[in-house]
C-alpha atoms as a PDB file:
ATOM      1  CA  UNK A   1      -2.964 -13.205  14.511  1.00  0.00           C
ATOM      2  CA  UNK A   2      -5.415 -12.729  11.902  1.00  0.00           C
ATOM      3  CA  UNK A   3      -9.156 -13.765  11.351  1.00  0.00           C
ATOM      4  CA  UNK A   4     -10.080 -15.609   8.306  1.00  0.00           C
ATOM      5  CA  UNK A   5     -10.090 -12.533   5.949  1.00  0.00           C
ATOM      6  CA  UNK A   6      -6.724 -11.135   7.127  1.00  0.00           C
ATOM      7  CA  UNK A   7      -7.728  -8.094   9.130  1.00  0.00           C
ATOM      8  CA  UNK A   8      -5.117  -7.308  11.858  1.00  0.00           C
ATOM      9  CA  UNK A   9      -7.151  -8.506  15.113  1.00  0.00           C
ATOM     10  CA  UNK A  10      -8.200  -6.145  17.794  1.00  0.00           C
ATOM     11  CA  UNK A  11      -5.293  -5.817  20.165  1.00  0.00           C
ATOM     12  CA  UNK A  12      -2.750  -7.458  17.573  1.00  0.00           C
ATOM     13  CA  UNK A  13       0.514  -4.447  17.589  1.00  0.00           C
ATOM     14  CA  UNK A  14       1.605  -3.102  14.434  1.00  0.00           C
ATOM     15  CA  UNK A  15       5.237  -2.575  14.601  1.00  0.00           C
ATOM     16  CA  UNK A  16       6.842   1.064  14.651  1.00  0.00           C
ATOM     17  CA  UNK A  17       8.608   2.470  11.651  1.00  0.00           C
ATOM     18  CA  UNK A  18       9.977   5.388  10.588  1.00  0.00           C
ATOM     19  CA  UNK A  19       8.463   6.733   7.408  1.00  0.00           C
ATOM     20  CA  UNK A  20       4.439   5.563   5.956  1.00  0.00           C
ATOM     21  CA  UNK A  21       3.735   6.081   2.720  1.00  0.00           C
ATOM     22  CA  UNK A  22       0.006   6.086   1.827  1.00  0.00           C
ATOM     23  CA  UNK A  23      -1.029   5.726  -1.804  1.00  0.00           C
ATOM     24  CA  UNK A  24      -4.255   7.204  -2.502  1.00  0.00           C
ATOM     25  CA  UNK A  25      -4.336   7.753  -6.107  1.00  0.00           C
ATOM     26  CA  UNK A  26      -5.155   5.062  -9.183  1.00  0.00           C
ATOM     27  CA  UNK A  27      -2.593   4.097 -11.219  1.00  0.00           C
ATOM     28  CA  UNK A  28      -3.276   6.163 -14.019  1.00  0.00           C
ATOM     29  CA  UNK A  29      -4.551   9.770 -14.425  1.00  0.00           C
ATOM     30  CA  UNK A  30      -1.696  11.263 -12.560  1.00  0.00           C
ATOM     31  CA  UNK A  31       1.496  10.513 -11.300  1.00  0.00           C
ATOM     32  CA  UNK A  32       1.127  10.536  -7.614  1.00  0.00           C
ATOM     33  CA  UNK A  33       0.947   6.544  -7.022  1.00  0.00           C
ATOM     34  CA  UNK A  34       4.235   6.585  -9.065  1.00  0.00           C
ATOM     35  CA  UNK A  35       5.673   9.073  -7.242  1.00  0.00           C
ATOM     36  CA  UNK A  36       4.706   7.937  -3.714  1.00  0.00           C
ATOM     37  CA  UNK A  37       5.971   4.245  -4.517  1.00  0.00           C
ATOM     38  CA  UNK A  38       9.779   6.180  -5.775  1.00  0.00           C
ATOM     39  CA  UNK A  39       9.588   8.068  -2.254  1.00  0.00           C
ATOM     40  CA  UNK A  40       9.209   4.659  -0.611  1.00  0.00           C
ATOM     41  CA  UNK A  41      12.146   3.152  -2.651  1.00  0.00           C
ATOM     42  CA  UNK A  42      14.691   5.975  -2.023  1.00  0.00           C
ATOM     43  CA  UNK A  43      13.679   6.345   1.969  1.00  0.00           C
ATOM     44  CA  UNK A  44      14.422   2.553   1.847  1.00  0.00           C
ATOM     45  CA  UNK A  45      17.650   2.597   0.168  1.00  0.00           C
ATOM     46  CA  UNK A  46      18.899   5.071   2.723  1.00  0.00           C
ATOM     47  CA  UNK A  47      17.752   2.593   5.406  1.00  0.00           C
ATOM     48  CA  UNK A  48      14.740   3.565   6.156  1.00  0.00           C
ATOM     49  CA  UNK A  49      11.818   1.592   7.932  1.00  0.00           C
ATOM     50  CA  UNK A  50       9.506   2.335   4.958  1.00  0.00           C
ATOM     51  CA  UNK A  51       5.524   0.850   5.165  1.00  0.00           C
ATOM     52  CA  UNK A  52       3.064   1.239   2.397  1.00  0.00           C
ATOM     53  CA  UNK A  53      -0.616   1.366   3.354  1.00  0.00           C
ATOM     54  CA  UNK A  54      -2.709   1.813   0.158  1.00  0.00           C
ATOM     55  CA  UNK A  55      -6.558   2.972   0.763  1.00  0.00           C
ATOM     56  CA  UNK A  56      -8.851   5.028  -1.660  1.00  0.00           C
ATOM     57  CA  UNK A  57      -7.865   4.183  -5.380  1.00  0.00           C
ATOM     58  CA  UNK A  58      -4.666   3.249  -4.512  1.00  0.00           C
ATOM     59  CA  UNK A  59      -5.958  -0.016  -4.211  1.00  0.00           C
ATOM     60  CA  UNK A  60      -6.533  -0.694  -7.646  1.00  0.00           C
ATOM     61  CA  UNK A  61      -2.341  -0.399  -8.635  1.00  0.00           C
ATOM     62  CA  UNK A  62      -2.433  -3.845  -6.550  1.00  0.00           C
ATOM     63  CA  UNK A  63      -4.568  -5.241  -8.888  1.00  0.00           C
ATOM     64  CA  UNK A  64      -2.876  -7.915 -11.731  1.00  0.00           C
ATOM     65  CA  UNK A  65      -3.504  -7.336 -15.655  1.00  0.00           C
ATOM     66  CA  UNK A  66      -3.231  -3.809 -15.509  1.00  0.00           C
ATOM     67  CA  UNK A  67      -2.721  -2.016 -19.071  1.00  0.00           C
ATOM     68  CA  UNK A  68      -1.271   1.223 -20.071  1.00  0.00           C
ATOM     69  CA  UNK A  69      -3.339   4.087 -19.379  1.00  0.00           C
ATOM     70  CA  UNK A  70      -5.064   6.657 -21.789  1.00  0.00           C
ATOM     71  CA  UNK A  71      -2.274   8.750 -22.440  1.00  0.00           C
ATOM     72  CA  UNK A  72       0.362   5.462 -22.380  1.00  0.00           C
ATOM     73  CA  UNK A  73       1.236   5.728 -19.110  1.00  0.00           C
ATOM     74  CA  UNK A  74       2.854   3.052 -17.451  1.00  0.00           C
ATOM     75  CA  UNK A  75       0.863   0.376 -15.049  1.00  0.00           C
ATOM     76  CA  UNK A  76       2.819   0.470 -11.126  1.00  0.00           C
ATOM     77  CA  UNK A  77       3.320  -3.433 -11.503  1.00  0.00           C
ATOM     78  CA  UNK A  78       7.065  -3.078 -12.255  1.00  0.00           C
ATOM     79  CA  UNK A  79       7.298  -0.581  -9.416  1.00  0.00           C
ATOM     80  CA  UNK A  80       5.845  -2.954  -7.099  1.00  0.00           C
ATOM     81  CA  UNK A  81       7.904  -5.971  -8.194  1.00  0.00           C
ATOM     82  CA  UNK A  82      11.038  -3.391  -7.160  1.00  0.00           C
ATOM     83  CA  UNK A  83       9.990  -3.168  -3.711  1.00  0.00           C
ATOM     84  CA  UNK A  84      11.349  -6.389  -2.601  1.00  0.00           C
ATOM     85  CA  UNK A  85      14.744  -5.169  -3.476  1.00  0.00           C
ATOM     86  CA  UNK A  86      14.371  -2.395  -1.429  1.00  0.00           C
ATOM     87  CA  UNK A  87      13.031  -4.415   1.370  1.00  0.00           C
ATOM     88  CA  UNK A  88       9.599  -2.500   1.371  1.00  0.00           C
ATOM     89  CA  UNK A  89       7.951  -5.554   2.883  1.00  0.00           C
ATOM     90  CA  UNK A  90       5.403  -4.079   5.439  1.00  0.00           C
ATOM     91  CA  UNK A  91       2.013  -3.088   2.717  1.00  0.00           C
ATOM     92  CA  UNK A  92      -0.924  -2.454   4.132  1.00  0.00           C
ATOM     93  CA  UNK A  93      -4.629  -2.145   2.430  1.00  0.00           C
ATOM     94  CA  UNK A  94      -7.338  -0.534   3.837  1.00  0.00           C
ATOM     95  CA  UNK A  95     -10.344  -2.865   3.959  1.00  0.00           C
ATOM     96  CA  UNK A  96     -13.144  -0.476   3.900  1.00  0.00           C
ATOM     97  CA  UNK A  97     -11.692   0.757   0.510  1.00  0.00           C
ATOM     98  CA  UNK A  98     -11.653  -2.831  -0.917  1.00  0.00           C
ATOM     99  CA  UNK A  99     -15.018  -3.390   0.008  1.00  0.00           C
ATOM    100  CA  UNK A 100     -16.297   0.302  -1.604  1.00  0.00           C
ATOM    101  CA  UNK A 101     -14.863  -0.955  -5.027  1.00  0.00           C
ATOM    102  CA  UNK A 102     -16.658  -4.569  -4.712  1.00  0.00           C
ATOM    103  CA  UNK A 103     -13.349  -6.440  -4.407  1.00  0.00           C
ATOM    104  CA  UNK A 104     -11.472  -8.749  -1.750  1.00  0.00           C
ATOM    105  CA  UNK A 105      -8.293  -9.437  -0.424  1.00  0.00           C
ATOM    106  CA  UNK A 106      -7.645 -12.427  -2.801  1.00  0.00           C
ATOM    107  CA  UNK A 107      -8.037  -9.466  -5.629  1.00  0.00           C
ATOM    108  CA  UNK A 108      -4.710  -7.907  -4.506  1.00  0.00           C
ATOM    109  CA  UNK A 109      -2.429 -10.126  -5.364  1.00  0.00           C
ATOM    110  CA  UNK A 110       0.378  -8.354  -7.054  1.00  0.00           C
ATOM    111  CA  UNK A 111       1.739  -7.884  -3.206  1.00  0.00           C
ATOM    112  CA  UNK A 112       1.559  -9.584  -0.376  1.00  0.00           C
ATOM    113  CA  UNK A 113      -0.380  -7.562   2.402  1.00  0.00           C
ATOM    114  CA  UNK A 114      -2.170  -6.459   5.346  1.00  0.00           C
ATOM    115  CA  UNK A 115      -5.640  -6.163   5.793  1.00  0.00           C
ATOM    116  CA  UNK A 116      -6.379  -3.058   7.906  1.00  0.00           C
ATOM    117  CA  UNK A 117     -10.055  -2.275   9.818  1.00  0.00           C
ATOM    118  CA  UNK A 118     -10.450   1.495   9.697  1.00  0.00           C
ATOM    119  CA  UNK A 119      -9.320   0.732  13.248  1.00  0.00           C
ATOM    120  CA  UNK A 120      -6.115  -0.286  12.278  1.00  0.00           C
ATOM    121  CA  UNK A 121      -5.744   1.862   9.735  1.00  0.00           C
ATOM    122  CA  UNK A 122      -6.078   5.092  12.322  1.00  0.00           C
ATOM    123  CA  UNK A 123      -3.272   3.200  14.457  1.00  0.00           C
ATOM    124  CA  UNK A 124      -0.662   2.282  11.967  1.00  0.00           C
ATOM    125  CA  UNK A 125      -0.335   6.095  11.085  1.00  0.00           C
ATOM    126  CA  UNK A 126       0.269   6.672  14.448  1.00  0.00           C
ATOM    127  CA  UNK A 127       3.150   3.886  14.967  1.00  0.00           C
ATOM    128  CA  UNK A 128       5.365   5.613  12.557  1.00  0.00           C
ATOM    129  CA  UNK A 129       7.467   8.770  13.157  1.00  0.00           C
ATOM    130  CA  UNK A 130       6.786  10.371   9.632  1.00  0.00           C
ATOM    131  CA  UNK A 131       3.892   9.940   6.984  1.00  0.00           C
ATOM    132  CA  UNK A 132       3.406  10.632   3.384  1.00  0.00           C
ATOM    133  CA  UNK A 133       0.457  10.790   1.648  1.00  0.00           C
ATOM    134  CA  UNK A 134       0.459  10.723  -2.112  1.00  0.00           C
END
């Protein structure tokens, strides 16, 4: 299914959903991780087929021991603990942004995810019907 670092191999399928939420932004500075992460909770709790693919900054709200920001604001770690409950189970992290900030997929570990090549990354936005970006 997967090689040794957990990128989806070639020719694996990525199942079809209905709504992808991709989370671009850090944690802190603005509120659009927030934000993207409460889309992905309400689409769920109407019964959506919600999948989370975080790439750019966006990786970093995956990362554990996160403090408030500058002006207070909250980390995303409770938001991500929430997911579960909305059955947000399919995440997905872009590998190529991992590897820009100098960090692996044992440093996500607030979630347990995916491993996209850019590859994989162009496909999954094209299994599902509808896609966010925040």
């Amino acid at each position: 299914m997967s090689d040794e670092m957990g990128i989806v191999s070639p020719g694996e399928s990525l199942a079809p959903g209905e709504l992808l939420v991709i989370l671009r932004h850090a944690p802190h500075g603005s509120s659009w991780l927030r934000e993207g992460l409460e889309a992905a909770m309400v689409a769920a709790a109407f019964g959506r087929e919600v999948g989370l693919l975080f790439t750019g900054e966006g990786v970093l709200a995956l990362l554990e021991g996160q403090q408030a920001g500058a002006l207070g604001q909250k980390g995303s770690d409770n938001l991500l603990a929430a997911l579960e409950m909305y059955d947000v189970e399919r995440c997905y992290v872009d590998a190529a942004a991992l590897e820009r900030r100098g960090l692996s997929e044992n440093d996500v570990s607030l979630l347990p995810v995916t491993v996209l090549a850019h590859a994989d990354v162009v496909a999954l936005t094209q299994c599902f019907s509808r896609v966010l970006s925040f």
